[in-house]
N, C-alpha and C. Protein backbone atom coordinates (compact mmCIF):
# COMPACT_ATOMS: atom_id res chain seq x y z
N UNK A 1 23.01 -37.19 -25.66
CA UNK A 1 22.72 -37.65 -24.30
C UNK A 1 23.55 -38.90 -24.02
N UNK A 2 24.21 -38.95 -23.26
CA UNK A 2 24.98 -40.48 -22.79
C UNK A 2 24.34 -41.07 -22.17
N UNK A 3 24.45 -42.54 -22.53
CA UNK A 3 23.39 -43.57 -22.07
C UNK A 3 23.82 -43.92 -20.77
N UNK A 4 22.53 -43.99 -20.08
CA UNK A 4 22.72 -44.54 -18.47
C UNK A 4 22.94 -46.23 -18.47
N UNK A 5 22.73 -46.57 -19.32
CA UNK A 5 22.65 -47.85 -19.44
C UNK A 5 23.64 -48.90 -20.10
N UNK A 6 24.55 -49.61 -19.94
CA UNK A 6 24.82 -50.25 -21.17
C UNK A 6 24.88 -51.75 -20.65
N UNK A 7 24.19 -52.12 -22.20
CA UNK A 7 23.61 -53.78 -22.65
C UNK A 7 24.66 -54.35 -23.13
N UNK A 8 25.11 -55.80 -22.47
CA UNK A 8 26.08 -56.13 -23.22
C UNK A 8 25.44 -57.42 -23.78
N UNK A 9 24.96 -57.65 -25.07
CA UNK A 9 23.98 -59.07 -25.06
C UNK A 9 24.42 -59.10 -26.84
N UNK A 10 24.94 -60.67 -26.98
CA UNK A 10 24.79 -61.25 -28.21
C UNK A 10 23.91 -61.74 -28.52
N UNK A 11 22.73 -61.81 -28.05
CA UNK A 11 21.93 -62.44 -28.50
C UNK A 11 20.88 -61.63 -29.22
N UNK A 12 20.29 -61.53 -30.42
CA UNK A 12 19.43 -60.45 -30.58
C UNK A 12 18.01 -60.39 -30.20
N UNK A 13 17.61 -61.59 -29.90
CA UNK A 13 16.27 -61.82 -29.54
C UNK A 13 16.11 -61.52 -28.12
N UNK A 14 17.46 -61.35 -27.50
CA UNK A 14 17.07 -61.24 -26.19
C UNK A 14 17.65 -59.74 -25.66
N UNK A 15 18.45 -59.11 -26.94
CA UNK A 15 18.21 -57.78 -26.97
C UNK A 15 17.11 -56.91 -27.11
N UNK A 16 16.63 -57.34 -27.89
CA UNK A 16 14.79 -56.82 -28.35
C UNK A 16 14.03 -57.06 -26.89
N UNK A 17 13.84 -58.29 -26.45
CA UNK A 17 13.23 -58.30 -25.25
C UNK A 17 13.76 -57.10 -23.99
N UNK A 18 15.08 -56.98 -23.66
CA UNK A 18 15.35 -56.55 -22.85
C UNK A 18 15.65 -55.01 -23.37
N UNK A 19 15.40 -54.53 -24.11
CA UNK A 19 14.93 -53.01 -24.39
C UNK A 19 13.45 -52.54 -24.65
N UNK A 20 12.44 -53.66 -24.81
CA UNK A 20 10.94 -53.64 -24.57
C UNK A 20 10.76 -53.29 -23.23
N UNK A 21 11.43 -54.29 -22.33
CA UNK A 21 11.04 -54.35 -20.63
C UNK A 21 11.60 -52.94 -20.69
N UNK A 22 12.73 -52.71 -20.75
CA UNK A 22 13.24 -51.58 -20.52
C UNK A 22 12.51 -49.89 -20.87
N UNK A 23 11.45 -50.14 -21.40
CA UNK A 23 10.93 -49.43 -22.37
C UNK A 23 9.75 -49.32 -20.75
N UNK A 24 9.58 -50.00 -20.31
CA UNK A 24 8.35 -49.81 -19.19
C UNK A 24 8.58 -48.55 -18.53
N UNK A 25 10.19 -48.21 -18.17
CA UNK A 25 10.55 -46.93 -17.39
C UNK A 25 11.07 -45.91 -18.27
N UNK A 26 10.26 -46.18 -19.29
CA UNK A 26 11.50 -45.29 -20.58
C UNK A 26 12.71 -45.38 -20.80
N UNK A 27 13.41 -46.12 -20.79
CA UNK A 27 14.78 -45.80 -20.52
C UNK A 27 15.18 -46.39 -21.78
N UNK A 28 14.60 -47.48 -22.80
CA UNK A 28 14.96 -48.18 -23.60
C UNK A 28 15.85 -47.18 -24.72
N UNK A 29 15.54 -45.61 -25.03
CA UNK A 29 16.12 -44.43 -25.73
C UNK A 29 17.69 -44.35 -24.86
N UNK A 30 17.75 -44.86 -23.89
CA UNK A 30 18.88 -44.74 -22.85
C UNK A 30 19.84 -45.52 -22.70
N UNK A 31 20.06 -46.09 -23.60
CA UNK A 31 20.74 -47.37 -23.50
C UNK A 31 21.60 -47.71 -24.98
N UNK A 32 23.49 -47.84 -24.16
CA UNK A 32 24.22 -48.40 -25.39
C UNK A 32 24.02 -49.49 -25.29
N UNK A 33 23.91 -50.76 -27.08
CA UNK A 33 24.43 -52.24 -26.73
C UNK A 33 25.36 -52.11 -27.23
N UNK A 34 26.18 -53.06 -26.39
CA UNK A 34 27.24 -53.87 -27.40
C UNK A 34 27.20 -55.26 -27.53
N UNK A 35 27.77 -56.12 -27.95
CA UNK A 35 27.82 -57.50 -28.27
C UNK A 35 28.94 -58.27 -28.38
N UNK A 36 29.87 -57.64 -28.14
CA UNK A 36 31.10 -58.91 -27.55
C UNK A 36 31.96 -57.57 -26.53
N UNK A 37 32.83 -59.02 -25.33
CA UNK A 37 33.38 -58.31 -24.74
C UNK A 37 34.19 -57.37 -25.00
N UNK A 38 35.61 -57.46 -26.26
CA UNK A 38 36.36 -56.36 -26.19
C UNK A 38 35.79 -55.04 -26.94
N UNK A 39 34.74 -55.07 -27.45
CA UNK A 39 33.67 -53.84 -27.40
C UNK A 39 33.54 -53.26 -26.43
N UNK A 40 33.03 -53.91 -24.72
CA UNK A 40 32.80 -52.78 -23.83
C UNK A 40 34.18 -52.56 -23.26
N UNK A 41 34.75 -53.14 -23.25
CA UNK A 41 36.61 -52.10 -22.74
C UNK A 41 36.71 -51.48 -23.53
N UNK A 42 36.51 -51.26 -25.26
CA UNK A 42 37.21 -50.27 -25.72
C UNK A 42 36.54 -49.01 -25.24
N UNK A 43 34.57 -49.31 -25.18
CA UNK A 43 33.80 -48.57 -25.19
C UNK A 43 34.25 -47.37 -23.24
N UNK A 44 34.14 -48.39 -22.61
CA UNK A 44 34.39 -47.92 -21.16
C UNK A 44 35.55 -47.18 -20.88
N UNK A 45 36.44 -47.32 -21.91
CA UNK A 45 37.85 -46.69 -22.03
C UNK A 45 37.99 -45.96 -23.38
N UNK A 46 37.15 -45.66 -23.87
CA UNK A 46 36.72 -44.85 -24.66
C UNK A 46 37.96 -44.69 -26.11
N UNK A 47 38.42 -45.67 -26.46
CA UNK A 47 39.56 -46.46 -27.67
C UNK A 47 38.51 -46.98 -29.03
N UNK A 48 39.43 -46.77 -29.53
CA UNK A 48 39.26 -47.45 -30.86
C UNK A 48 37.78 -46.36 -31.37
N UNK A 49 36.82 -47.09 -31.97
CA UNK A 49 35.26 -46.38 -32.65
C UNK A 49 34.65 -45.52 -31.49
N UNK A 50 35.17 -46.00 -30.27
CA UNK A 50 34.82 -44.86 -28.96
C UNK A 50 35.58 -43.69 -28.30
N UNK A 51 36.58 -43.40 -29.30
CA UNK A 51 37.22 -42.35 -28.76
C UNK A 51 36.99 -41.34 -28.50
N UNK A 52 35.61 -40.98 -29.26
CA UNK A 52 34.93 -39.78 -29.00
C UNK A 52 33.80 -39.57 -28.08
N UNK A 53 33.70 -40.78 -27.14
CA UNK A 53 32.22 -40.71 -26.43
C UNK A 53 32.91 -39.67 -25.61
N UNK A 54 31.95 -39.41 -25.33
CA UNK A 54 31.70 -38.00 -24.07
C UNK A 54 32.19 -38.73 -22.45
N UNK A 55 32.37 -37.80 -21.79
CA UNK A 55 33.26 -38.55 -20.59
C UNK A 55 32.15 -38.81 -19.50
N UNK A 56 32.53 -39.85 -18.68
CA UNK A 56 31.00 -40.59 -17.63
C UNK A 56 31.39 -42.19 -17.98
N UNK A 57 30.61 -42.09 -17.10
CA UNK A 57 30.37 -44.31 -17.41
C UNK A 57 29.22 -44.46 -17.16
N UNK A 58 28.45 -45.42 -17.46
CA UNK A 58 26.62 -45.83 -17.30
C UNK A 58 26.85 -45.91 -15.87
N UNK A 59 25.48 -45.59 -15.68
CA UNK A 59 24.68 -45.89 -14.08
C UNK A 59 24.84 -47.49 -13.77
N UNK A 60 24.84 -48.74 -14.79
CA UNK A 60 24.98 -49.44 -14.88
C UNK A 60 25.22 -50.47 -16.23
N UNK A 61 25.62 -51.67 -16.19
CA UNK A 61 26.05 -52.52 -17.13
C UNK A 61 25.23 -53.68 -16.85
N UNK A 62 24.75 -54.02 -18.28
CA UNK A 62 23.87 -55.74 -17.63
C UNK A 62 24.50 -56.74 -19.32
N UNK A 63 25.71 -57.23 -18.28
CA UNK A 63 26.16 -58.06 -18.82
C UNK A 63 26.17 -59.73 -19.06
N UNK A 64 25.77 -59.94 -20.50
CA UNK A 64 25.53 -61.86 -20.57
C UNK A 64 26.59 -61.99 -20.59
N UNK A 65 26.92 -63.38 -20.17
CA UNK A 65 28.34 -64.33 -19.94
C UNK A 65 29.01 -64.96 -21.00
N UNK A 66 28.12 -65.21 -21.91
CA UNK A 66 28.24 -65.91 -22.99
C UNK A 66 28.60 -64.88 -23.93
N UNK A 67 29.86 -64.43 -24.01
CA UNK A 67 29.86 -63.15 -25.74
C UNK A 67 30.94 -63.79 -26.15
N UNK A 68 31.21 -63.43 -27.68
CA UNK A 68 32.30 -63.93 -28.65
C UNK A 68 33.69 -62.63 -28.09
N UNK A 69 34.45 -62.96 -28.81
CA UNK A 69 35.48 -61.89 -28.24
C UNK A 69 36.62 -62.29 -26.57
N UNK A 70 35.49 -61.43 -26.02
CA UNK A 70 36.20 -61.93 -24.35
C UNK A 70 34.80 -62.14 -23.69
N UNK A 71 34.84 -63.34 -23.13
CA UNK A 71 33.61 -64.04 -22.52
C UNK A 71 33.34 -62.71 -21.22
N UNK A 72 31.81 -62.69 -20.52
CA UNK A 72 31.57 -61.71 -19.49
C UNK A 72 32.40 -61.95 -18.10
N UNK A 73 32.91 -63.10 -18.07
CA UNK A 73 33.73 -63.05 -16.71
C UNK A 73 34.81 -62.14 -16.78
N UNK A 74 35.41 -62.25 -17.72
CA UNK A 74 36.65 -61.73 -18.14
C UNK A 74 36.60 -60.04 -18.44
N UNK A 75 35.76 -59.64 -18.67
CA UNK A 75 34.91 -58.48 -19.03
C UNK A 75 34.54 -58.19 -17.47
N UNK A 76 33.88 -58.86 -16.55
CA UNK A 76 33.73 -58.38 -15.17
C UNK A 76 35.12 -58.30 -14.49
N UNK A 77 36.09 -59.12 -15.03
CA UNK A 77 37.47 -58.95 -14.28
C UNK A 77 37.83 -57.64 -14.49
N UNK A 78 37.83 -57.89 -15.45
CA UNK A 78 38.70 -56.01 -15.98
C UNK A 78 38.29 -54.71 -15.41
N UNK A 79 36.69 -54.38 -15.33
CA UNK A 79 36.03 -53.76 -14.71
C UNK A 79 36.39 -53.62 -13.46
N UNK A 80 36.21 -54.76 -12.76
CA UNK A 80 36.39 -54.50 -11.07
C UNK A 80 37.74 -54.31 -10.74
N UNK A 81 38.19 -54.50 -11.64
CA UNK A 81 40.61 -54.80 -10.87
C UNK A 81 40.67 -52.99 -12.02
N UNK A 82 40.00 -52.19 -12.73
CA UNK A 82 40.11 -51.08 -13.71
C UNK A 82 39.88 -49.85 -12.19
N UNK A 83 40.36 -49.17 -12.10
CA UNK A 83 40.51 -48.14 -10.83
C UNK A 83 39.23 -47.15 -11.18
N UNK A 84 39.33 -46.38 -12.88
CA UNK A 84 38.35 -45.85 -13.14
C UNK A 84 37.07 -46.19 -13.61
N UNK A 85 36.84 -47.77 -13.58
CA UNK A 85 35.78 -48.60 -13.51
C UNK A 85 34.87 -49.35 -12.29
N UNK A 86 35.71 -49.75 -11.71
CA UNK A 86 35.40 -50.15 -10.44
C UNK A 86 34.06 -50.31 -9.74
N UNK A 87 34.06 -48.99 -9.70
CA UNK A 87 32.46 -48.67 -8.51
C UNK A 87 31.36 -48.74 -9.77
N UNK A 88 31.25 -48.83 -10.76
CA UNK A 88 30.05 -48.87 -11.85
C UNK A 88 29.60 -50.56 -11.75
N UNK A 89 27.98 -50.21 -11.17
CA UNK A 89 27.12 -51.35 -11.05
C UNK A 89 27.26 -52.85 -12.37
N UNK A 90 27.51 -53.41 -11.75
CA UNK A 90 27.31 -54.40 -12.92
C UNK A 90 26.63 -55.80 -12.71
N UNK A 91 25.30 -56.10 -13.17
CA UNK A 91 24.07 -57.10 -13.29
C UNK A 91 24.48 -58.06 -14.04
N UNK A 92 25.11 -59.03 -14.13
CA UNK A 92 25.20 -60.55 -14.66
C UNK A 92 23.26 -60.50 -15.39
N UNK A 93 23.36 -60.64 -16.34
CA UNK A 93 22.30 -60.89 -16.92
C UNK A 93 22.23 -62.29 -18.31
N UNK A 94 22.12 -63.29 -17.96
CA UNK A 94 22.33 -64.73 -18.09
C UNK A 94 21.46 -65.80 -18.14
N UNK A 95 21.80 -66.76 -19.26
CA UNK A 95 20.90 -67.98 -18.81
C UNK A 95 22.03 -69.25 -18.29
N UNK A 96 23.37 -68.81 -17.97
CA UNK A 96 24.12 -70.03 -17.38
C UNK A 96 23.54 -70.00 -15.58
N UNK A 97 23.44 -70.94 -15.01
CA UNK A 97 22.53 -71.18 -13.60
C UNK A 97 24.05 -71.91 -13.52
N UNK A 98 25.29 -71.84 -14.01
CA UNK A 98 26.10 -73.13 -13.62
C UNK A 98 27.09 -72.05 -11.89
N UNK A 99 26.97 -73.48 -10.87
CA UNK A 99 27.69 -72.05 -9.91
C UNK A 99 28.83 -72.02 -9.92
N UNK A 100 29.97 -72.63 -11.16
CA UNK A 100 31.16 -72.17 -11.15
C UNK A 100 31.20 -70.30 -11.24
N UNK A 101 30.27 -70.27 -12.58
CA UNK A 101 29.65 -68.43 -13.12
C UNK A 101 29.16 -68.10 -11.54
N UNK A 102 28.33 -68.12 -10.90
CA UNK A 102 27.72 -67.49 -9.84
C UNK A 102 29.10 -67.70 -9.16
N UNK A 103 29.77 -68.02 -8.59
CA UNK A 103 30.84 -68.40 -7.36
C UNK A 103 32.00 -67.16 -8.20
N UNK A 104 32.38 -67.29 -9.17
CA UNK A 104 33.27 -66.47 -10.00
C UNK A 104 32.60 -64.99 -10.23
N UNK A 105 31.55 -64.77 -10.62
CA UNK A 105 31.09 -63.45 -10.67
C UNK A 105 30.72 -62.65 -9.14
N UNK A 106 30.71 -63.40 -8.23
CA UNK A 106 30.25 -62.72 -6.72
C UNK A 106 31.62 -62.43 -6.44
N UNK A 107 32.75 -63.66 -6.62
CA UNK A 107 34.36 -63.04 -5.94
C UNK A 107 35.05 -62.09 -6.84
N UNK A 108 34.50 -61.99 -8.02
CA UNK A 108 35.41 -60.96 -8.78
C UNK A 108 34.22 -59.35 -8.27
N UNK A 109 33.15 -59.29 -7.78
CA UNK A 109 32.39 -57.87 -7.57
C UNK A 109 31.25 -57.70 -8.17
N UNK A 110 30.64 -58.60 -8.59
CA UNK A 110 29.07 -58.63 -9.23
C UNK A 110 28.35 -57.84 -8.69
N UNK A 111 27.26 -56.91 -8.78
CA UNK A 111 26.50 -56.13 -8.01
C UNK A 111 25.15 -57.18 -7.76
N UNK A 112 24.97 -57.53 -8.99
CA UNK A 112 23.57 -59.15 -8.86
C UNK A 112 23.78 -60.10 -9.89
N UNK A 113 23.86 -60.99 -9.74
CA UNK A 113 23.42 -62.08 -10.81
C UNK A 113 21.94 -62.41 -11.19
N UNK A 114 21.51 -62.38 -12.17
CA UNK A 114 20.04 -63.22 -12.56
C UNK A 114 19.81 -64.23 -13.78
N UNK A 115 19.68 -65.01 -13.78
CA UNK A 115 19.34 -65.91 -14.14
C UNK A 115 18.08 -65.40 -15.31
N UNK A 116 18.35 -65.51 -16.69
CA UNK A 116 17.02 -64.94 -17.40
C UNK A 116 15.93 -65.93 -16.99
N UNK A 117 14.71 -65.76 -16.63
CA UNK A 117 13.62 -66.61 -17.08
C UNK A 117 13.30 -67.07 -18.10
N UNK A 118 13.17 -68.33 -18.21
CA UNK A 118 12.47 -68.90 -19.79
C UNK A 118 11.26 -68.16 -20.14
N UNK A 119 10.12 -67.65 -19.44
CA UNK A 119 9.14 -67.35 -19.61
C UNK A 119 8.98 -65.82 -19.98
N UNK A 120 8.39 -65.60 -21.18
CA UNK A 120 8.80 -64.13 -21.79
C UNK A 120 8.19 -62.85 -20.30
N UNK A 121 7.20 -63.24 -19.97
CA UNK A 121 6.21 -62.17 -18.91
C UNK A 121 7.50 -62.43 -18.01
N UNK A 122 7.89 -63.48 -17.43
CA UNK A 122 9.17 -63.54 -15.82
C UNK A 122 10.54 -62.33 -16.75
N UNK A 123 10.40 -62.66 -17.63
CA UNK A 123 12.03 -62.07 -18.22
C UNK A 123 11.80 -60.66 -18.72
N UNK A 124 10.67 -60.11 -19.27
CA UNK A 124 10.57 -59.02 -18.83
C UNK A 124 10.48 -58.18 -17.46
N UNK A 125 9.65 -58.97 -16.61
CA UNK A 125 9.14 -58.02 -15.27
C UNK A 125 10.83 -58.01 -14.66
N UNK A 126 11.59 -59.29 -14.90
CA UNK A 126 13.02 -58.88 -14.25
C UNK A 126 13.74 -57.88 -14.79
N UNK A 127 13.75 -57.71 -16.19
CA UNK A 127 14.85 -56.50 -16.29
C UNK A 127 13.95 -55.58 -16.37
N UNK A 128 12.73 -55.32 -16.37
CA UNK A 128 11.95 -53.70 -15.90
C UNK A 128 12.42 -53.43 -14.43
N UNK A 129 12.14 -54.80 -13.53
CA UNK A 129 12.79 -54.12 -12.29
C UNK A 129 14.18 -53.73 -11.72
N UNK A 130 14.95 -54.80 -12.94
CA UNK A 130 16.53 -54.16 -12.63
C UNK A 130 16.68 -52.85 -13.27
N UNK A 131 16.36 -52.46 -14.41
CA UNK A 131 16.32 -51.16 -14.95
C UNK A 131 15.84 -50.09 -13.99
N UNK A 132 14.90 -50.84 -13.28
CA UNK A 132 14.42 -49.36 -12.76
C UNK A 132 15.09 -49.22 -11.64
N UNK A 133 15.39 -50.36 -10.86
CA UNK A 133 15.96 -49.80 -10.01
C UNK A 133 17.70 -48.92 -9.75
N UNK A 134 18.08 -49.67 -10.57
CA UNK A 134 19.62 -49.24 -10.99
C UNK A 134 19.62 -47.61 -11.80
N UNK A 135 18.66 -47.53 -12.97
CA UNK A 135 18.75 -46.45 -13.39
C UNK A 135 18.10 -45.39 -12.92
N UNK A 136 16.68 -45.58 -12.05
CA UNK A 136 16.18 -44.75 -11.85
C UNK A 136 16.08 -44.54 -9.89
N UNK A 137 16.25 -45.34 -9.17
CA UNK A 137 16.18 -45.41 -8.11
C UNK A 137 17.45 -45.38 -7.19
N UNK A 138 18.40 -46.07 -7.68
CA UNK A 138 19.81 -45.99 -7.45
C UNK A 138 20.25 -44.77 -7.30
N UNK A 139 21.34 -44.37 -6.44
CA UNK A 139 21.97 -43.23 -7.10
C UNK A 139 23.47 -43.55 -7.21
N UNK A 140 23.88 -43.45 -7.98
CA UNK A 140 25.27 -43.79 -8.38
C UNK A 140 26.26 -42.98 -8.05
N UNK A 141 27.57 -43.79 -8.26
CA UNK A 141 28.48 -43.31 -7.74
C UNK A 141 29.33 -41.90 -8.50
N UNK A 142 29.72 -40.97 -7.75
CA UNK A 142 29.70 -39.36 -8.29
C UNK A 142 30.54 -39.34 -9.57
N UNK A 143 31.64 -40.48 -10.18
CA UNK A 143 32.30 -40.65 -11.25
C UNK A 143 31.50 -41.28 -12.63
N UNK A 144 29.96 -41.76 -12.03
CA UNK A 144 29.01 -42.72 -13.56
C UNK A 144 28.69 -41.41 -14.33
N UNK A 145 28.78 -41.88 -15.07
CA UNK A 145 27.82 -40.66 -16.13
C UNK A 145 26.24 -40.86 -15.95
N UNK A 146 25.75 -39.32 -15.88
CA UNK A 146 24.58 -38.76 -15.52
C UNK A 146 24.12 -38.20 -17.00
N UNK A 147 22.84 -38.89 -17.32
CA UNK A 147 22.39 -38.55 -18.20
C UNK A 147 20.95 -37.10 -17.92
């Protein structure tokens, strides 16, 4: 099954959290992570350990800013300026509040920015509702992969 979803989060504690929330709409079985940026280009362009994924792109991407490799701005650049990337949703999912990141992720094509909550109950109910709405309520564009 190809995942509707993909997590881009170094952090592991806040991977666990955000596949719990995710777990509210089921979807947590639905979901690739990765953990640094040039992971999801190889992954999205299907190179290197991904040469064999099956063809589609997630319903959406919820990418932190902060990864080793290529930081998430740089990772949102590529995406939005990538022709066969482009239209695939992508959620800034973050604890930088700084608005150089917000001002830079809205002009390069952000679909939302959020700000994680410190508070475990706020930071779940947010990515249950971005999950659900993106994966399950959304309908995506006719090139995402449909799981």
């Amino acid at each position: 099954m190809l995942p509707r979803i993909l997590l881009v989060e170094d952090d592991r504690e806040d991977e666990v959290l955000t596949l719990n929330a995710l777990g509210a709409y089921n979807l947590a079985n639905k979901v690739m992570v990765l953990r640094d940026g040039l992971s999801v280009l190889d992954y999205l362009n299907r190179r290197g350990p991904y040469a064999q994924e099956p063809p589609g792109n997630p319903v959406v991407i919820l990418l932190d800013l902060n990864l080793p490799e290529l930081d998430g701005i740089q990772v949102l650049q590529r995406i939005k300026t990538d022709e066969n990337l482009r239209t695939i949703p992508v959620v800034v999912l973050t604890g930088s509040n700084e608005s150089r990141n917000l001002d830079d992720c809205y002009r390069l094509g952000v679909n939302a920015y959020v700000i994680k909550p410190i508070r475990f109950a706020e930071f779940t109910e947010a990515v249950r509702q971005i999950g659900g709405f993106w994966a399950v309520i959304n309908e995506p564009p006719p090139e995402a992969g449909r799981a």
